[in-house]
N, C-alpha and C. Protein backbone atom coordinates (compact mmCIF):
# COMPACT_ATOMS: atom_id res chain seq x y z
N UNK A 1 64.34 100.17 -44.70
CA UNK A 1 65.12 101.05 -45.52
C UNK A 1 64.17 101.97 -46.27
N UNK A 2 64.26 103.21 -45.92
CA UNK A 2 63.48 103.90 -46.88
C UNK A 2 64.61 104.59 -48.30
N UNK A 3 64.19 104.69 -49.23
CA UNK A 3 64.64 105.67 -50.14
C UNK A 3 64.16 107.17 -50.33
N UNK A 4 65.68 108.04 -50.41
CA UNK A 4 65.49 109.43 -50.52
C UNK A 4 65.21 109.91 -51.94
N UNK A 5 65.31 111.08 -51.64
CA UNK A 5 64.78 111.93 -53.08
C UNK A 5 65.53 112.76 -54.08
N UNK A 6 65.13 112.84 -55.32
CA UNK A 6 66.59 113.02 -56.16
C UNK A 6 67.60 112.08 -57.00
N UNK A 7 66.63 111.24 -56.99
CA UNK A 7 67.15 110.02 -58.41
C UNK A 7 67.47 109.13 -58.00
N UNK A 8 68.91 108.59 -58.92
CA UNK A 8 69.22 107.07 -58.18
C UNK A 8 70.59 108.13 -57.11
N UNK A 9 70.87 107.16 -55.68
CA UNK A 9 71.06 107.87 -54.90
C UNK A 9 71.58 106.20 -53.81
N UNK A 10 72.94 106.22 -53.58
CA UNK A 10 73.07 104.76 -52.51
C UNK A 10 72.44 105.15 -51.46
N UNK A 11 71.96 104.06 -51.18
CA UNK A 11 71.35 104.15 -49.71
C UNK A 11 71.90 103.27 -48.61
N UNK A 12 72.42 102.31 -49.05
CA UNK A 12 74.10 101.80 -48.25
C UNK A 12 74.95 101.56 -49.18
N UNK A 13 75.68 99.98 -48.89
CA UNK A 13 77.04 99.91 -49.86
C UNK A 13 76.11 98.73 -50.86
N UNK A 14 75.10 98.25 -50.58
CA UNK A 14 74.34 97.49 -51.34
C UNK A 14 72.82 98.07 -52.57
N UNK A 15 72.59 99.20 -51.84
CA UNK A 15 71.39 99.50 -52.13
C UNK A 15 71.53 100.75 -53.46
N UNK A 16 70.65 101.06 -54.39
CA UNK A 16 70.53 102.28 -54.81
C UNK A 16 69.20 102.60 -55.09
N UNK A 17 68.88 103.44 -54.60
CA UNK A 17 67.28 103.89 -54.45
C UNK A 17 67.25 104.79 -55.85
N UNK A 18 65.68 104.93 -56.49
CA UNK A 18 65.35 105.00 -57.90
C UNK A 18 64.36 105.52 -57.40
N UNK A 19 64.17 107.17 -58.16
CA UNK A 19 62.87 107.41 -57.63
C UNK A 19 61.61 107.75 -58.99
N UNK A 20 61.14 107.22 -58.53
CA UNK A 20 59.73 106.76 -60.03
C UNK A 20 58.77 107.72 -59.81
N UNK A 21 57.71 107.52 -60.61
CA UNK A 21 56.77 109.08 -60.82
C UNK A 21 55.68 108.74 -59.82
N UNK A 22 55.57 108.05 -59.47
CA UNK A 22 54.08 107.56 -57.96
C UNK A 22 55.12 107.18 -57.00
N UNK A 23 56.16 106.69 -56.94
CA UNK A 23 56.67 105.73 -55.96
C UNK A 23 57.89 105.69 -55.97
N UNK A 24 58.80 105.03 -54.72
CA UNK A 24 59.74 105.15 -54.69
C UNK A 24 60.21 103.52 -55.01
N UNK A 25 61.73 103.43 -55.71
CA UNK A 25 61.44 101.49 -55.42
C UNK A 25 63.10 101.20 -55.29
N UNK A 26 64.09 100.50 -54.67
CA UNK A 26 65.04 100.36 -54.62
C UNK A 26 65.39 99.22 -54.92
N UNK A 27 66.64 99.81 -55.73
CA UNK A 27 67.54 97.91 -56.67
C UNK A 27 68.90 97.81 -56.15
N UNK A 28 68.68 96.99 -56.08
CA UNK A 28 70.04 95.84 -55.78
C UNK A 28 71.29 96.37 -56.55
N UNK A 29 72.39 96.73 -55.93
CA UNK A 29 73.51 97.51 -56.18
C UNK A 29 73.88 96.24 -56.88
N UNK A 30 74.40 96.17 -57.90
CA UNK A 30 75.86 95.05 -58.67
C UNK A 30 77.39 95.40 -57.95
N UNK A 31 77.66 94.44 -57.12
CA UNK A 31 78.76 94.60 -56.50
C UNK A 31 79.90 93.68 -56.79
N UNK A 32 79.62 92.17 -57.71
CA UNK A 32 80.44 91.41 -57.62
C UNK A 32 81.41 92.13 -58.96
N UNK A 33 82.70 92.02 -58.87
CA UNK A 33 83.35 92.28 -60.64
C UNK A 33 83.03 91.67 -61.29
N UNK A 34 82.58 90.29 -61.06
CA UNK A 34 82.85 89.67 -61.86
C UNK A 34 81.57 89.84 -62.90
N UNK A 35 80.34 90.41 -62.47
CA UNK A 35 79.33 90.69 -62.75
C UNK A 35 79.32 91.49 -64.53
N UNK A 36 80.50 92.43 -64.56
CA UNK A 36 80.73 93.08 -65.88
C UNK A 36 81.69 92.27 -66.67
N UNK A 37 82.09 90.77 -66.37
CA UNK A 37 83.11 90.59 -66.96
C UNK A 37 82.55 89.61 -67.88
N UNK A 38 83.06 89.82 -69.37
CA UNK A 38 82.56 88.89 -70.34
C UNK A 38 82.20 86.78 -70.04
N UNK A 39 81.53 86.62 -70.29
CA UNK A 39 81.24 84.46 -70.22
C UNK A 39 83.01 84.20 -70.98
N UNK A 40 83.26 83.23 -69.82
CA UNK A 40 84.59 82.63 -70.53
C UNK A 40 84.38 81.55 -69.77
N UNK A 41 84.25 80.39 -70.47
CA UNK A 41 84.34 79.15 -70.22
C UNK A 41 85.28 78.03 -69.59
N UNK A 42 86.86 78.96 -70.14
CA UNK A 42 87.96 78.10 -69.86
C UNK A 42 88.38 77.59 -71.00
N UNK A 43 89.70 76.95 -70.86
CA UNK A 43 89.63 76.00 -72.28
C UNK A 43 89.87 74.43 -71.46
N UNK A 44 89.78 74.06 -70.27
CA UNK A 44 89.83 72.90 -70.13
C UNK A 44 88.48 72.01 -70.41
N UNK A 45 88.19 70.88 -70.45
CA UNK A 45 87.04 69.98 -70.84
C UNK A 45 86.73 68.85 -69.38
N UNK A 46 86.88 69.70 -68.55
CA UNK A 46 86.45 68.70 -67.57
C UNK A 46 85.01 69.50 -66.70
N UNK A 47 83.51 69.26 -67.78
CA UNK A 47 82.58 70.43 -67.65
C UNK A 47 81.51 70.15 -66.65
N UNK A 48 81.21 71.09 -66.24
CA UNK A 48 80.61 71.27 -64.96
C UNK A 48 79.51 72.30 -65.29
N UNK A 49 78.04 72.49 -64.88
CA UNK A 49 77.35 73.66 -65.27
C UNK A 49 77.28 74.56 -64.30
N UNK A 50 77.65 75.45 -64.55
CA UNK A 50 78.02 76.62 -63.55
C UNK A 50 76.81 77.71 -64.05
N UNK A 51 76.65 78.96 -63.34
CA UNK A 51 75.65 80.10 -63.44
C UNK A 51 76.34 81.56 -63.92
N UNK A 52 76.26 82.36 -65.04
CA UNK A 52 77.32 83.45 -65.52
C UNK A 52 75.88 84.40 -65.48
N UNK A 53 76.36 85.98 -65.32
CA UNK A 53 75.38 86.66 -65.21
C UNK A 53 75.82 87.18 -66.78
N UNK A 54 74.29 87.85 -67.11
CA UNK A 54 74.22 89.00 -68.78
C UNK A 54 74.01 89.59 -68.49
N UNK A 55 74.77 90.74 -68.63
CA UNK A 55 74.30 92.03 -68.12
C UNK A 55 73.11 92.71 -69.20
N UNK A 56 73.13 92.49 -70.43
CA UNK A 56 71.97 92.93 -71.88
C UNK A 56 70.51 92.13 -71.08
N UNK A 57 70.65 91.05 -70.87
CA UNK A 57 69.04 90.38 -69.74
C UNK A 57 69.24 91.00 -68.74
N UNK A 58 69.89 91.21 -68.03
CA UNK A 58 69.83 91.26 -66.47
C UNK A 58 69.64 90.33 -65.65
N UNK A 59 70.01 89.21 -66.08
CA UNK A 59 69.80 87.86 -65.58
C UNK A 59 70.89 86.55 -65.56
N UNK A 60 70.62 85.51 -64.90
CA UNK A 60 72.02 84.92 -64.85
C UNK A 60 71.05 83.50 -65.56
N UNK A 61 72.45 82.79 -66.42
CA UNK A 61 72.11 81.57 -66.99
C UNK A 61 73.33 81.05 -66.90
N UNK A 62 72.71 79.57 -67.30
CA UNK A 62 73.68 78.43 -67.24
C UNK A 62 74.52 78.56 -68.57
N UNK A 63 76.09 77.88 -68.18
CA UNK A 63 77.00 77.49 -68.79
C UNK A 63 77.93 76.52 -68.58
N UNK A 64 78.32 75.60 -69.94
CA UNK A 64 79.20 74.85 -69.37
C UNK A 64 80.52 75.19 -68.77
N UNK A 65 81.05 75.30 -67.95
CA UNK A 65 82.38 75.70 -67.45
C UNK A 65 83.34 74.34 -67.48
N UNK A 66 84.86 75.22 -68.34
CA UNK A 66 85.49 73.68 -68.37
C UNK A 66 86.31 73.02 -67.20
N UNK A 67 86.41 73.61 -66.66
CA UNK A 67 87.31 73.56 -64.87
C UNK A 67 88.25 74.34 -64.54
N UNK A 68 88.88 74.78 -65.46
CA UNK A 68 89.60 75.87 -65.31
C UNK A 68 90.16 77.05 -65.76
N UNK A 69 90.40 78.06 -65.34
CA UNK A 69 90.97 79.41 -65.30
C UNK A 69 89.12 79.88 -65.93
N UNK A 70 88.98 80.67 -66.77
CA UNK A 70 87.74 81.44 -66.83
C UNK A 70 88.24 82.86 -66.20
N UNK A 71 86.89 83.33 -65.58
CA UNK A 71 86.81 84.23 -65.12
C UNK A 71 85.92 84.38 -63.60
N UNK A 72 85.63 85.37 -63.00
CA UNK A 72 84.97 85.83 -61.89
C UNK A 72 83.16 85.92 -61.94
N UNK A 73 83.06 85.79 -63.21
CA UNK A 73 81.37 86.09 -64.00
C UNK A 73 81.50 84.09 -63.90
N UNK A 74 81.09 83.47 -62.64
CA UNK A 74 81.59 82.07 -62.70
C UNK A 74 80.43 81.41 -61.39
N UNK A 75 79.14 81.49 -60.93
CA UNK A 75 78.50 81.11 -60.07
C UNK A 75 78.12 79.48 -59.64
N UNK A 76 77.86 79.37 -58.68
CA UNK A 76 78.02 77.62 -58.19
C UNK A 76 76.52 77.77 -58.27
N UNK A 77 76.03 78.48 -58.06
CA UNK A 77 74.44 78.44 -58.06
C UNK A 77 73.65 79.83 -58.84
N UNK A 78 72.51 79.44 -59.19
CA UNK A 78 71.80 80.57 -59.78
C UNK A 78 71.36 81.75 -58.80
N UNK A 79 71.26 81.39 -57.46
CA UNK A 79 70.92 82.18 -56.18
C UNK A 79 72.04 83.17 -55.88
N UNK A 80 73.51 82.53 -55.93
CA UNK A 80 74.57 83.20 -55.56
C UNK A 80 74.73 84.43 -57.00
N UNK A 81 74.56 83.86 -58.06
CA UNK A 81 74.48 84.77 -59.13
C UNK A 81 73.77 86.18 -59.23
N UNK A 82 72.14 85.72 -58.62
CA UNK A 82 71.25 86.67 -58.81
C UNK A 82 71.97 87.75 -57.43
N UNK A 83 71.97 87.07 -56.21
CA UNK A 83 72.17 88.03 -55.17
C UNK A 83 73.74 88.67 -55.68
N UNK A 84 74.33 88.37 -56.21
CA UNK A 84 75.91 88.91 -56.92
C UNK A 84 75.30 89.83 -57.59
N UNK A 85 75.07 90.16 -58.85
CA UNK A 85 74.61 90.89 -59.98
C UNK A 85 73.42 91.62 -60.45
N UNK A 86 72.41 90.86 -60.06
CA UNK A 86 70.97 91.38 -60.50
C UNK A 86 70.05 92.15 -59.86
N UNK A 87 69.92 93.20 -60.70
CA UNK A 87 69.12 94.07 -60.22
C UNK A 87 67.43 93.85 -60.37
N UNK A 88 67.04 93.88 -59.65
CA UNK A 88 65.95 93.95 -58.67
C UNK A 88 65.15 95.11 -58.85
């Protein structure tokens, strides 16, 4: 994949290319919704640690999740989180 010229710019449905003052470098599109949607835990108590992304870090951390309802910002793993949300 190369990146073109002229800022940030998709370069598929995943990609957005960023173009820097020596170099070119491309980040990881945020595609999941759930990615902008506030940490909601649930109100049930049957807890499980699940992975929620921050969009202020750019990074995904653990939370207790109570089992049910929440939201889409809700990962089974920290891997599925990062490749969901984080830019790169």
């Amino acid at each position: 994949m190369s990146c073109s010229s002229g800022g940030m710019k998709p370069v598929n449905s995943q990609w957005l290319c960023e173009l820097a003052i020596s170099s070119n470098a491309c980040l990881l599109y945020v595609s999941s919704e759930g990615c902008s949607q506030p940490l909601e835990p649930g109100p049930c108590r049957q807890y499980v640690i699940k992975w929620y992304y921050d969009p202020e870090a750019n990074a995904c951390a653990q939370f207790w999740y109570g089992g049910c309802q929440g939201n889409a910002n809700n990962f089974e793993t920290e891997a599925s989180c990062w490749n969901s949300c984080v830019y790169t």
